[in-house]
PDB file of N, CA and C in Angstrom:
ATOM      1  N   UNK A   1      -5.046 -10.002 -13.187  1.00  0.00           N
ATOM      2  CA  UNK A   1      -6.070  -9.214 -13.845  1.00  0.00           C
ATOM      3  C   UNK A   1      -5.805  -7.734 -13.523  1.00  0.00           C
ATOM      4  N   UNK A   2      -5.281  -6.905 -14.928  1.00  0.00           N
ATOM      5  CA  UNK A   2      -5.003  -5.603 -14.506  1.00  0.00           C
ATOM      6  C   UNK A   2      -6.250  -4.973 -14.596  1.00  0.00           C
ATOM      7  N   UNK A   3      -6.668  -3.429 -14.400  1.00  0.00           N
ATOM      8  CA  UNK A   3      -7.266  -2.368 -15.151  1.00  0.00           C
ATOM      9  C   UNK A   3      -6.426  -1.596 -15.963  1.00  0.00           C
ATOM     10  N   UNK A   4      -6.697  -1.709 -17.144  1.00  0.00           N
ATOM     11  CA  UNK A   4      -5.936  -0.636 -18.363  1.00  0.00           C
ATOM     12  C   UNK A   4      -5.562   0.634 -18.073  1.00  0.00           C
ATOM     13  N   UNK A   5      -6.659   1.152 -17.228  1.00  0.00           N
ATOM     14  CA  UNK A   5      -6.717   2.850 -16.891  1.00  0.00           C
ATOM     15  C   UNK A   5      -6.263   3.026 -15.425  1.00  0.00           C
ATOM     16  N   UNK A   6      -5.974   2.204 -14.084  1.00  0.00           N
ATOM     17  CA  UNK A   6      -5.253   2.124 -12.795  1.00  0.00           C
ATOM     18  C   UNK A   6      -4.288   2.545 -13.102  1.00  0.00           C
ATOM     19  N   UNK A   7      -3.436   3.583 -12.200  1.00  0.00           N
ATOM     20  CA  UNK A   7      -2.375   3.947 -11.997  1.00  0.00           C
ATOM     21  C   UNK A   7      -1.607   2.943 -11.777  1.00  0.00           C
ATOM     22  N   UNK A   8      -1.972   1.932 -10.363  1.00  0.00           N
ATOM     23  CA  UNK A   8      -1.194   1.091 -10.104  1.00  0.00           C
ATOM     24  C   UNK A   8      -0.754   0.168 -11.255  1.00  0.00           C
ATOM     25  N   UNK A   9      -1.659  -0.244 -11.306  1.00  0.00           N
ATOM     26  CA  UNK A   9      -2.379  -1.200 -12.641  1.00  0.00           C
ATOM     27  C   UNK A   9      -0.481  -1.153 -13.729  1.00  0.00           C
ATOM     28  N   UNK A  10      -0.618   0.411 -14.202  1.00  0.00           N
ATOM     29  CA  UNK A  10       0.130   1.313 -15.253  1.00  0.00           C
ATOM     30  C   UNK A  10       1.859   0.895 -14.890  1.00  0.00           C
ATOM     31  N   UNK A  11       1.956   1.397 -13.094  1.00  0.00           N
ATOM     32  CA  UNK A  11       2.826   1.105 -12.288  1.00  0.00           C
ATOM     33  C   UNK A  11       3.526  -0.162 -12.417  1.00  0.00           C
ATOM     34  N   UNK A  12       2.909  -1.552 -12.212  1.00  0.00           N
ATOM     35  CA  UNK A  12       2.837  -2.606 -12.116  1.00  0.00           C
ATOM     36  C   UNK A  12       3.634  -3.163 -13.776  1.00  0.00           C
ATOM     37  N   UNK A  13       3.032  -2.601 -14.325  1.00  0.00           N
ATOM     38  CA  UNK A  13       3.407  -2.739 -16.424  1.00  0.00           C
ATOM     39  C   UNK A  13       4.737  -2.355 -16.648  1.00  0.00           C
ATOM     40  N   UNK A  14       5.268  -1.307 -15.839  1.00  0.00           N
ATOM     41  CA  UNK A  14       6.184  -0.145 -15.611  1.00  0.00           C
ATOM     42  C   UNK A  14       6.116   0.450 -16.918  1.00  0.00           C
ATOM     43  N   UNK A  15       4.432   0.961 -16.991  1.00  0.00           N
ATOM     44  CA  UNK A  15       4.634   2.244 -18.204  1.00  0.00           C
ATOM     45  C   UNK A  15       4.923   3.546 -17.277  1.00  0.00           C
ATOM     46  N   UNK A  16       4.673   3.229 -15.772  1.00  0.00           N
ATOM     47  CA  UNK A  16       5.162   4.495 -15.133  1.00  0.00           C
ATOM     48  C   UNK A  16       5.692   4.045 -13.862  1.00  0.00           C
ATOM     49  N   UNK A  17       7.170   5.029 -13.657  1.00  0.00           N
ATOM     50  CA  UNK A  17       8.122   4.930 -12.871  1.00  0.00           C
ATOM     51  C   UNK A  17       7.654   4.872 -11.445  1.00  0.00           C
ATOM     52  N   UNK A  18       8.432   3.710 -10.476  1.00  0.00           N
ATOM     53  CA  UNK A  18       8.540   3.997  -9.064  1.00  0.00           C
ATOM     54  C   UNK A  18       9.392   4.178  -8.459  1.00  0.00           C
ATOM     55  N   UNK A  19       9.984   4.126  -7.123  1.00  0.00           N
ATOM     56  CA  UNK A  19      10.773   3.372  -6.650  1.00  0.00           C
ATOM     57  C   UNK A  19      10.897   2.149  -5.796  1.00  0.00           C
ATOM     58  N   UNK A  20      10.997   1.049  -6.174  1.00  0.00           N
ATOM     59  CA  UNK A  20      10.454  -0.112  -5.997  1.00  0.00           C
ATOM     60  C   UNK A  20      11.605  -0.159  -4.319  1.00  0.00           C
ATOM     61  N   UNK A  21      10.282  -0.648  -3.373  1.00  0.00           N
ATOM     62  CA  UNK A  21      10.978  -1.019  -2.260  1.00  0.00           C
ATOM     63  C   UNK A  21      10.941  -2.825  -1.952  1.00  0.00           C
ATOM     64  N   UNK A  22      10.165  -3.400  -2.492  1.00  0.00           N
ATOM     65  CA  UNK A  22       9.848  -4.644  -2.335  1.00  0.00           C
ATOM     66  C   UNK A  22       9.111  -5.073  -3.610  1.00  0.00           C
ATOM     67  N   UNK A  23       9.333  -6.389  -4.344  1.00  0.00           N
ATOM     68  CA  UNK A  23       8.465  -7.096  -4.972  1.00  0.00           C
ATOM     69  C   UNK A  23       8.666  -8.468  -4.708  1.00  0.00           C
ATOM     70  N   UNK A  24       7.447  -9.464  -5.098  1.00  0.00           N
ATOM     71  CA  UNK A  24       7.260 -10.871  -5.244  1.00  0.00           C
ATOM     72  C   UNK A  24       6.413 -10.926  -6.172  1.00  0.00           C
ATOM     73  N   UNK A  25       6.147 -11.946  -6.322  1.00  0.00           N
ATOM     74  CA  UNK A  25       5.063 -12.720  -7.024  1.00  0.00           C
ATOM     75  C   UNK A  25       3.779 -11.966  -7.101  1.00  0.00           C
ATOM     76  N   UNK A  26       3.192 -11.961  -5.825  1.00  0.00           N
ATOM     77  CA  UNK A  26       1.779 -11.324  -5.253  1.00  0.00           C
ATOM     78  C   UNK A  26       1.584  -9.656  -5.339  1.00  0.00           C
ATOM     79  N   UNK A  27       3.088  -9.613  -4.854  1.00  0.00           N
ATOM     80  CA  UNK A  27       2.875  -7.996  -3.696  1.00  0.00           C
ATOM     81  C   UNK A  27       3.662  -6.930  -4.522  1.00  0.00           C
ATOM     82  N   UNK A  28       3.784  -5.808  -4.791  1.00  0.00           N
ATOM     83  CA  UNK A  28       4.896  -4.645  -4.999  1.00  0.00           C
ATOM     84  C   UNK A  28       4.760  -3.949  -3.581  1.00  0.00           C
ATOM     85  N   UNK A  29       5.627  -2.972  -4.119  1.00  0.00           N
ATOM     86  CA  UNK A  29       5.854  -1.661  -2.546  1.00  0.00           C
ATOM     87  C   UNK A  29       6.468  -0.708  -3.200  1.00  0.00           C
ATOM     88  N   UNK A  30       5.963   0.335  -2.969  1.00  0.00           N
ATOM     89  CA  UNK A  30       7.161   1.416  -3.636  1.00  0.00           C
ATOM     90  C   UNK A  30       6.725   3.038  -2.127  1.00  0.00           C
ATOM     91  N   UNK A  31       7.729   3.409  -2.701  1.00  0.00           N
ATOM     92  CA  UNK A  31       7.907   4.816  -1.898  1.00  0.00           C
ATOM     93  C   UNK A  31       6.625   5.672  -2.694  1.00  0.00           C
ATOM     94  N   UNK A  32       5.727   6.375  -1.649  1.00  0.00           N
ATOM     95  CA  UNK A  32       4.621   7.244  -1.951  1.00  0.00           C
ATOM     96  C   UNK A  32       5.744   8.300  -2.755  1.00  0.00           C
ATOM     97  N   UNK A  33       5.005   8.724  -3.424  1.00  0.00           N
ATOM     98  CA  UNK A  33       5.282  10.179  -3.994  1.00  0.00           C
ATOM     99  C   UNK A  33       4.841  11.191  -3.445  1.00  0.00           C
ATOM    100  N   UNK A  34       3.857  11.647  -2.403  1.00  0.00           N
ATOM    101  CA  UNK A  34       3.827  12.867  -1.782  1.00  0.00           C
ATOM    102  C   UNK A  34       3.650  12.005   0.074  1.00  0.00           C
ATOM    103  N   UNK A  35       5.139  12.022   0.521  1.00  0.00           N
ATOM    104  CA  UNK A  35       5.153  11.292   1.857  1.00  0.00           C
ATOM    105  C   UNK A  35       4.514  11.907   2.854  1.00  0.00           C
ATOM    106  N   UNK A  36       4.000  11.431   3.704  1.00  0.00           N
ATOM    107  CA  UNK A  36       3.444  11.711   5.240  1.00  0.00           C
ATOM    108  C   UNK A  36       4.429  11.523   6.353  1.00  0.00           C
ATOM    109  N   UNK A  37       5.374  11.103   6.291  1.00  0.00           N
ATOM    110  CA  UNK A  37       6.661  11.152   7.297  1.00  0.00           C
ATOM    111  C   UNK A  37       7.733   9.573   6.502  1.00  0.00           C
ATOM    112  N   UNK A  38       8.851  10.214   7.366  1.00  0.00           N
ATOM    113  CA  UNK A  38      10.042  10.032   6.627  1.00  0.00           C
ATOM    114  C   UNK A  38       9.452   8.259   5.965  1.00  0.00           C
ATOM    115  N   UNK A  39       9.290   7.049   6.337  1.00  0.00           N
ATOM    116  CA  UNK A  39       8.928   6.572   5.810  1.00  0.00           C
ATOM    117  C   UNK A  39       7.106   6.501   5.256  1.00  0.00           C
ATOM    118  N   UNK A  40       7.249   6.817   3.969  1.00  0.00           N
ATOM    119  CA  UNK A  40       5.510   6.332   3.604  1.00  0.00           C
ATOM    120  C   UNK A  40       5.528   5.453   2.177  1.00  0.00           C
ATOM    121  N   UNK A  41       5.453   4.177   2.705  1.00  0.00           N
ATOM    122  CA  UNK A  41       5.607   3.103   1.140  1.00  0.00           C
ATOM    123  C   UNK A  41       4.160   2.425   0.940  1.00  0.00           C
ATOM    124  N   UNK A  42       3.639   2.398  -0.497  1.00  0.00           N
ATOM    125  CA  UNK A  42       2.588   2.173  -0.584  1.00  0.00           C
ATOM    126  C   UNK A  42       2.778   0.477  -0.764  1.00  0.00           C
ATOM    127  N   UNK A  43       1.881  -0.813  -0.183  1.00  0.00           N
ATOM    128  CA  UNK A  43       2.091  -1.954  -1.001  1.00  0.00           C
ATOM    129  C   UNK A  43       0.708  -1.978  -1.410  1.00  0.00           C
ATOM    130  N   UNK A  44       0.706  -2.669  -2.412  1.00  0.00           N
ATOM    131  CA  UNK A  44      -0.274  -2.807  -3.242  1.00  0.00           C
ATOM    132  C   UNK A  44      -0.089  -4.758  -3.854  1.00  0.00           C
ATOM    133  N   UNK A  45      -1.457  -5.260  -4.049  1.00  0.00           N
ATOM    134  CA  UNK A  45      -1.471  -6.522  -4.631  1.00  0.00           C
ATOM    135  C   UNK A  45      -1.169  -6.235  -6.082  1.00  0.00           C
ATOM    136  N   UNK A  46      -0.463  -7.077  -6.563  1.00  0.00           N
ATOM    137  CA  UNK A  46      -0.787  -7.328  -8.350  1.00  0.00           C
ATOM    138  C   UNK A  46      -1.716  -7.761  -9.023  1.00  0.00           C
ATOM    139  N   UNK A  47      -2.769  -8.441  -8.109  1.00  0.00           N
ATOM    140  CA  UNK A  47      -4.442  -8.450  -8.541  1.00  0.00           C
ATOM    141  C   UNK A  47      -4.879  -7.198  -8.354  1.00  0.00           C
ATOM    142  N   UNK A  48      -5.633  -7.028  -9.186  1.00  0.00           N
ATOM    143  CA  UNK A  48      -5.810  -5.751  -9.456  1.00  0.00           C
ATOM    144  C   UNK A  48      -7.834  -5.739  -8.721  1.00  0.00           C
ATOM    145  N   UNK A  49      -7.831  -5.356  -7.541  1.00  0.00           N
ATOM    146  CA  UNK A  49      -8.974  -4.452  -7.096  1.00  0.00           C
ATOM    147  C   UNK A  49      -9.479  -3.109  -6.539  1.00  0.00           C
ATOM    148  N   UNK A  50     -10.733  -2.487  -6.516  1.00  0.00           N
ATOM    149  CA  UNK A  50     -10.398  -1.049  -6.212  1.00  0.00           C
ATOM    150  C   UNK A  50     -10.440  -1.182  -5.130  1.00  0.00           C
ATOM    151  N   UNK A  51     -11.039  -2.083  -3.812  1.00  0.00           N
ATOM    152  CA  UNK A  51     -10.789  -1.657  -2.532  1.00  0.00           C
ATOM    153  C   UNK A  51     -10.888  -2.690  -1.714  1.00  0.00           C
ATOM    154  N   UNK A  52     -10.910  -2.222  -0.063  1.00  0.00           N
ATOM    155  CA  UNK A  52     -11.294  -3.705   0.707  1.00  0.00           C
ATOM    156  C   UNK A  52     -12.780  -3.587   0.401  1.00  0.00           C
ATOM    157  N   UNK A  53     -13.736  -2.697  -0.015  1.00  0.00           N
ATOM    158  CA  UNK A  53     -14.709  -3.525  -0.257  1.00  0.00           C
ATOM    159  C   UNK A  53     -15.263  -3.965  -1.390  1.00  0.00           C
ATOM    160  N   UNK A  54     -14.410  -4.248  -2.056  1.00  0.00           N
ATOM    161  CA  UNK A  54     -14.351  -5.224  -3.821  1.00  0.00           C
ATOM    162  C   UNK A  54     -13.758  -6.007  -3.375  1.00  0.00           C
ATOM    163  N   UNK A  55     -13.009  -6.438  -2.353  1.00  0.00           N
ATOM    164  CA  UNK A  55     -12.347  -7.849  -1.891  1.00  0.00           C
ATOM    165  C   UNK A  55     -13.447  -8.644  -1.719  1.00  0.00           C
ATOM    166  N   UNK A  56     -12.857  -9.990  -2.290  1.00  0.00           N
ATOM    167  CA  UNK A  56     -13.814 -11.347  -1.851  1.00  0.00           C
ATOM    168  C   UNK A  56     -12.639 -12.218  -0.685  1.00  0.00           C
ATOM    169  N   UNK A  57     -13.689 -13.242  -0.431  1.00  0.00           N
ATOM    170  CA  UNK A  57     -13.064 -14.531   0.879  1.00  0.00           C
ATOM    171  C   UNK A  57     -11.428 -14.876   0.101  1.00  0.00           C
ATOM    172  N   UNK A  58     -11.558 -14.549  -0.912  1.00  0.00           N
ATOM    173  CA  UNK A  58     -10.189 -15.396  -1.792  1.00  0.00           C
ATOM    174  C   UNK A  58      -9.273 -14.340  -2.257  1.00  0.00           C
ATOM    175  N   UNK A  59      -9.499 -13.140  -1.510  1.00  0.00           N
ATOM    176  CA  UNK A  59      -8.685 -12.135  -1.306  1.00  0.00           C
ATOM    177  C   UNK A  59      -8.008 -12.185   0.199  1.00  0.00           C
ATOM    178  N   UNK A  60      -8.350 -12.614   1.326  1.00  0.00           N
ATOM    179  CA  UNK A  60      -8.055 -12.546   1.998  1.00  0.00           C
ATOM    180  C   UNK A  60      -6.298 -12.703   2.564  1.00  0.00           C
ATOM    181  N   UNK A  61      -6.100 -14.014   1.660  1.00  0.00           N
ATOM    182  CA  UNK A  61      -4.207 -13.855   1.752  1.00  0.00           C
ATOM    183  C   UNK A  61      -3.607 -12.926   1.777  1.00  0.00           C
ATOM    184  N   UNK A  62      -4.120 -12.811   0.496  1.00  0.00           N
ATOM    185  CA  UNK A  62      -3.411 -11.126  -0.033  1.00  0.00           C
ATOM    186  C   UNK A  62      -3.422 -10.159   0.470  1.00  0.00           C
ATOM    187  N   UNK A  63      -4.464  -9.822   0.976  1.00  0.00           N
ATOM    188  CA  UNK A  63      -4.419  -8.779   1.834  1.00  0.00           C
ATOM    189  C   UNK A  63      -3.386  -8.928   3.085  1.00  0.00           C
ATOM    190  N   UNK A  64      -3.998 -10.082   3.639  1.00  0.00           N
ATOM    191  CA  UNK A  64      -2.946 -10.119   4.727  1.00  0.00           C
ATOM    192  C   UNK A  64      -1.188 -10.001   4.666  1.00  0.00           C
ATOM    193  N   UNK A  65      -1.104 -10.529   3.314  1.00  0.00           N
ATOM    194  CA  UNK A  65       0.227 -10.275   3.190  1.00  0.00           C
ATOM    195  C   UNK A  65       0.908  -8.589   2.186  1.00  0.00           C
ATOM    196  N   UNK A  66      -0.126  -8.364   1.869  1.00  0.00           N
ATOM    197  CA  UNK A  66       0.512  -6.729   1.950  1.00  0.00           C
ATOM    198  C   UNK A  66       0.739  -6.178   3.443  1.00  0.00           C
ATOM    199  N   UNK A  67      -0.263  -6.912   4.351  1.00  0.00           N
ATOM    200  CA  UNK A  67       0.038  -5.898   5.845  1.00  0.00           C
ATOM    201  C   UNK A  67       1.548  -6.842   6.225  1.00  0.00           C
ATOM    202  N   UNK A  68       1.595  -8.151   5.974  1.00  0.00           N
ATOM    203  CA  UNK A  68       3.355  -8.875   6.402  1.00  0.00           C
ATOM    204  C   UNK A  68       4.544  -8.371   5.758  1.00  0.00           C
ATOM    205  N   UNK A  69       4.267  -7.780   4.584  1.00  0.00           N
ATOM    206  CA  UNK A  69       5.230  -7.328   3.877  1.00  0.00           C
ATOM    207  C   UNK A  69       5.698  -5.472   4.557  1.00  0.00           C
ATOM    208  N   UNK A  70       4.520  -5.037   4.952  1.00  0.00           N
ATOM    209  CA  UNK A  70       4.588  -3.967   5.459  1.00  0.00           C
ATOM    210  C   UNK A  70       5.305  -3.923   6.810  1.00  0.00           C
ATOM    211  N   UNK A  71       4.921  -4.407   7.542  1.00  0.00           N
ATOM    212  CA  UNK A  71       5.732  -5.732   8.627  1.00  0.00           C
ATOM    213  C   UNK A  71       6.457  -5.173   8.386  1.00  0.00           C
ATOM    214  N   UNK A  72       7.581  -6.298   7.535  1.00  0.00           N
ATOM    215  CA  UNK A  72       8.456  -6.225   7.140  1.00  0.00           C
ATOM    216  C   UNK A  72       9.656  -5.177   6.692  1.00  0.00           C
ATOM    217  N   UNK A  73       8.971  -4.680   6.107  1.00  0.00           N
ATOM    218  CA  UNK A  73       9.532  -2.971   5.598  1.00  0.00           C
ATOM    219  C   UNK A  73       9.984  -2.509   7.077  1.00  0.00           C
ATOM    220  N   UNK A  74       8.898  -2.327   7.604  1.00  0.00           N
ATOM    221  CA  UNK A  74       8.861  -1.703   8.840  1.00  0.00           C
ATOM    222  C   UNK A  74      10.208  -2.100   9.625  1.00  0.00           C
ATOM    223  N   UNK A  75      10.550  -3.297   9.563  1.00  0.00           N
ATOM    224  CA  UNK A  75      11.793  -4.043  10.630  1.00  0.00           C
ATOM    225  C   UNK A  75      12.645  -3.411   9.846  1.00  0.00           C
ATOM    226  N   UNK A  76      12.856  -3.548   9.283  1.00  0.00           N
ATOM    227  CA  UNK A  76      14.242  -3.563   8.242  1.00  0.00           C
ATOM    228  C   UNK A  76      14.874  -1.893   7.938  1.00  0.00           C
ATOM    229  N   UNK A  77      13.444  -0.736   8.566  1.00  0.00           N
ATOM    230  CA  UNK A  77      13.424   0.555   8.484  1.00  0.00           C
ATOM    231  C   UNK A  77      13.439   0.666   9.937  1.00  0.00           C
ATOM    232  N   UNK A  78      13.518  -0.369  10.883  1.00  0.00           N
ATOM    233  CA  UNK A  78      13.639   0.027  12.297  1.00  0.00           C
ATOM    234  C   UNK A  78      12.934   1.599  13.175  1.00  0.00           C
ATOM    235  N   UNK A  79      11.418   1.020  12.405  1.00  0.00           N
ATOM    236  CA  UNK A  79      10.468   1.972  12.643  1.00  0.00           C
ATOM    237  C   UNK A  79       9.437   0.684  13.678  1.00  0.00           C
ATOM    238  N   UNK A  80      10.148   0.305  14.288  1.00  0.00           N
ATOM    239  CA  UNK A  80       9.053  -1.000  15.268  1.00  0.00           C
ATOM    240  C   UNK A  80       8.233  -0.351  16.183  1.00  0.00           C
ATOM    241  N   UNK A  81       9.097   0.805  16.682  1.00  0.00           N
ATOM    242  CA  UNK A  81       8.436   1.617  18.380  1.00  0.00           C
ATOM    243  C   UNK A  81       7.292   2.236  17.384  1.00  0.00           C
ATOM    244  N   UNK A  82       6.630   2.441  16.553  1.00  0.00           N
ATOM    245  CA  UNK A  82       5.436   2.976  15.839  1.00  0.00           C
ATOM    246  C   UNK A  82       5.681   3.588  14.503  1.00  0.00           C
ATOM    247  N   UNK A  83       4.286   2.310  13.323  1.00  0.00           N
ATOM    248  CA  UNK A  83       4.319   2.829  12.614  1.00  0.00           C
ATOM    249  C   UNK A  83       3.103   2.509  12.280  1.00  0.00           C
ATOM    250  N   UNK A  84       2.163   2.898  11.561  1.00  0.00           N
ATOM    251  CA  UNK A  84       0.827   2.799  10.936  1.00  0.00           C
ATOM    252  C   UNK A  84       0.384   1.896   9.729  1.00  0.00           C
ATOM    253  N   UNK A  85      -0.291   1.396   9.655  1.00  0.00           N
ATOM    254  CA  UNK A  85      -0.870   0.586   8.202  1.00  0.00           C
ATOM    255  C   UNK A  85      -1.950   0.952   7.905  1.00  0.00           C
ATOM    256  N   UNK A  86      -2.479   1.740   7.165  1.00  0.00           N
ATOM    257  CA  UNK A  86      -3.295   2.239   6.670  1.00  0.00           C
ATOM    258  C   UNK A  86      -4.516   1.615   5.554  1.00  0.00           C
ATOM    259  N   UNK A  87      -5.535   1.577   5.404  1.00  0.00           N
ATOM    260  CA  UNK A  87      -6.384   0.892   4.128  1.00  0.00           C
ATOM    261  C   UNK A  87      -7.266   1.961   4.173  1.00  0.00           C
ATOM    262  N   UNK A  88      -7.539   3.037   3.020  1.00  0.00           N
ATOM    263  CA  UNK A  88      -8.599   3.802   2.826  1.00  0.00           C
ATOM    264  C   UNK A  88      -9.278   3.395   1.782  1.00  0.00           C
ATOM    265  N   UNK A  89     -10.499   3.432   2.514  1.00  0.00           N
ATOM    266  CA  UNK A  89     -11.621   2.900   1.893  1.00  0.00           C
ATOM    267  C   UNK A  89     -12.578   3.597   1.182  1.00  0.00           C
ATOM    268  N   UNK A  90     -12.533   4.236  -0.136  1.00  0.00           N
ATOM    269  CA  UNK A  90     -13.688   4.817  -0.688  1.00  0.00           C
ATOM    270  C   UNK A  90     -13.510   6.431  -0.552  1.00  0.00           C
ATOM    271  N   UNK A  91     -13.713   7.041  -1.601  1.00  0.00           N
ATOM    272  CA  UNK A  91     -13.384   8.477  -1.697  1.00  0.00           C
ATOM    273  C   UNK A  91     -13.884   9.300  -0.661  1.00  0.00           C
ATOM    274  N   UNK A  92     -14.592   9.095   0.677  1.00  0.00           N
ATOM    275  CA  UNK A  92     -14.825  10.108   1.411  1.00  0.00           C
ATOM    276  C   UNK A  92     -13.697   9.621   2.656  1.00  0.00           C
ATOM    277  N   UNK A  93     -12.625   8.555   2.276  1.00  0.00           N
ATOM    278  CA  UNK A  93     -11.489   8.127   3.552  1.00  0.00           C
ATOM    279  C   UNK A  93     -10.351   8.957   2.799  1.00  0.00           C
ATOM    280  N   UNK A  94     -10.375   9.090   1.377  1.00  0.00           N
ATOM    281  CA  UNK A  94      -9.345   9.869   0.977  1.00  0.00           C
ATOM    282  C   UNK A  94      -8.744   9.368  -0.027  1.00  0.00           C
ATOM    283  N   UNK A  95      -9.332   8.302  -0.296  1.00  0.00           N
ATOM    284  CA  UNK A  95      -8.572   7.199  -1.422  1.00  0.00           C
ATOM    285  C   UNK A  95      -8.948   7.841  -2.657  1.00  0.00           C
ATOM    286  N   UNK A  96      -7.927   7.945  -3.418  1.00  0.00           N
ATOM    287  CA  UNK A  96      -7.799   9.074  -4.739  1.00  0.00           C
ATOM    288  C   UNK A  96      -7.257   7.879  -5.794  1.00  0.00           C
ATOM    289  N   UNK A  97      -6.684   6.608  -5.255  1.00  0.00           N
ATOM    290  CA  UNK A  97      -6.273   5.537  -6.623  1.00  0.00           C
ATOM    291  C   UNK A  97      -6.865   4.319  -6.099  1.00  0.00           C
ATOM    292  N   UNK A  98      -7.994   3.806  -7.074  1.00  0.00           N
ATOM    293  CA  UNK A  98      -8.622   2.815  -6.792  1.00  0.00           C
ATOM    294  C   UNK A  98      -8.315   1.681  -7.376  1.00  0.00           C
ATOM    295  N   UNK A  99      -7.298   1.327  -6.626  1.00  0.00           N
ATOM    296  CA  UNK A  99      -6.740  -0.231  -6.534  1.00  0.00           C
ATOM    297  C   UNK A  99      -5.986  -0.754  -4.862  1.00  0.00           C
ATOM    298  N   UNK A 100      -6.475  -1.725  -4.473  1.00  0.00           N
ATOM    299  CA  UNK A 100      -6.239  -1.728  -2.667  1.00  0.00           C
ATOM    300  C   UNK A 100      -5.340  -1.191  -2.777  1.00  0.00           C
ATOM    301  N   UNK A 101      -4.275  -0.782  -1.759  1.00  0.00           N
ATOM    302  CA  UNK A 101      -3.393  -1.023  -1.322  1.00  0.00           C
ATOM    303  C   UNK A 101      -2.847  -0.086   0.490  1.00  0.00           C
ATOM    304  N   UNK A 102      -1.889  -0.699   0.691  1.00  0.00           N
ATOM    305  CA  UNK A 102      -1.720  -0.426   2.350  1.00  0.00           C
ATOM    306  C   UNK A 102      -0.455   0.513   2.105  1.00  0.00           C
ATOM    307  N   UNK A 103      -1.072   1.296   3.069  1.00  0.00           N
ATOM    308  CA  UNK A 103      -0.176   2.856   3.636  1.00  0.00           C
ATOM    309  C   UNK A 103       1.234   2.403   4.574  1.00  0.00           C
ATOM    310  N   UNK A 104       2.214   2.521   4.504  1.00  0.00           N
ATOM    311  CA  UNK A 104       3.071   2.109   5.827  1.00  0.00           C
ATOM    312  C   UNK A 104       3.559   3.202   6.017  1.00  0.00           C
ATOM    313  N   UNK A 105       3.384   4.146   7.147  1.00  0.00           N
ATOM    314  CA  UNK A 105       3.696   5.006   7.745  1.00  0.00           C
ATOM    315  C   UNK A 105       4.033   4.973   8.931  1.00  0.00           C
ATOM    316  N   UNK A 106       5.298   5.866   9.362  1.00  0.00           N
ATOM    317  CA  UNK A 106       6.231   5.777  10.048  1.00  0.00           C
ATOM    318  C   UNK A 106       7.322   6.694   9.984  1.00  0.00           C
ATOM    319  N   UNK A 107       7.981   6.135  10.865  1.00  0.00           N
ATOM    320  CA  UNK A 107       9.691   7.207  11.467  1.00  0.00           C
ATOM    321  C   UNK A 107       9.467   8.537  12.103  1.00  0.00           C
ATOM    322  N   UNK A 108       8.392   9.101  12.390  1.00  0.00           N
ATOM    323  CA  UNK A 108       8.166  10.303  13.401  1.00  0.00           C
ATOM    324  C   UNK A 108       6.439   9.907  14.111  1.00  0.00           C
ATOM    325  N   UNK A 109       6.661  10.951  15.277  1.00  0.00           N
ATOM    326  CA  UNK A 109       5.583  10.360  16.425  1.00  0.00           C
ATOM    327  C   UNK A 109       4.390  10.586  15.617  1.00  0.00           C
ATOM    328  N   UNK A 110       3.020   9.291  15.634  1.00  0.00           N
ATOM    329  CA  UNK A 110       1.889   9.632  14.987  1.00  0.00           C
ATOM    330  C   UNK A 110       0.651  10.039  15.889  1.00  0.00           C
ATOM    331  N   UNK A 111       0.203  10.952  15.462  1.00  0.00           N
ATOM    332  CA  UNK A 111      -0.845  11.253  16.413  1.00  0.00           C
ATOM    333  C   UNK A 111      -2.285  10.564  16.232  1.00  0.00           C
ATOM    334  N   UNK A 112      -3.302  10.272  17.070  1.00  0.00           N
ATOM    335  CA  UNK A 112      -4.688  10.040  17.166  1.00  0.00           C
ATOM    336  C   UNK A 112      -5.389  11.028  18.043  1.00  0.00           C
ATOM    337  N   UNK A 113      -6.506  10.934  16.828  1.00  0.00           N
ATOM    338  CA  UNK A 113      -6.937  10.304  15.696  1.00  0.00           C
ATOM    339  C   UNK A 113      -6.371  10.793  14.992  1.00  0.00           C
ATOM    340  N   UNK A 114      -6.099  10.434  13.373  1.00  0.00           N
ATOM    341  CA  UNK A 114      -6.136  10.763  12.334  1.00  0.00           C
ATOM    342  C   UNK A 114      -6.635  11.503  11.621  1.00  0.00           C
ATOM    343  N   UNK A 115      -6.179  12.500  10.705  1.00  0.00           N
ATOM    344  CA  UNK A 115      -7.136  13.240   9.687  1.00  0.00           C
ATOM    345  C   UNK A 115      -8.575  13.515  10.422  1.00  0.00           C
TER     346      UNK A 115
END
């Protein structure tokens, strides 16, 4: 279930370009377009919701496996000694495209707190 008007949504159709770091069935990943350090890949579900709090109980896989896939990225970018997973929630966390998806940030030292 897309949204017509989601970026991701658009992304997903490929009426607009990424660079795809991972896909399956469930999940995409692509490289952010304005990065936060050397690695920042967005994954996103191919169900299409605006956030974790539009997730239901039968979202829960999914979610979890955008953060395994991020995981993942992460090994394979040998960013293990620290990298971040991110979920912003709702326009006052910063979230500007409303469809979930997880931040993987990494490859230089991150500071806390955040923003």
């Amino acid at each position: 279930m897309n949204d017509a008007n989601c970026l991701f949504c658009r992304i997903l159709r490929g009426e607009i370009s990424s660079h795809k770091v991972y896909e399956d069935e469930h999940v995409y990943a692509f490289e952010d377009i304005d990065p936060k350090a050397p690695t920042h890949v967005l994954v996103i579900p191919k169900k299409h919701f605006a956030g974790l709090n539009h997730a239901r109980a039968e979202d829960a896989e999914l979610i979890g496996r955008c953060h395994l896939v991020a995981a993942d990225i992460a090994r394979k970018r040998d960013i293990e000694k620290g990298y971040r997973t991110v979920l912003n929630v709702g326009p006052e966390s910063g979230q500007s495209v409303f469809h979930l998806h997880v931040h993987l940030i990494g490859g230089r030292k991150l500071s806390w707190p955040p923003g």
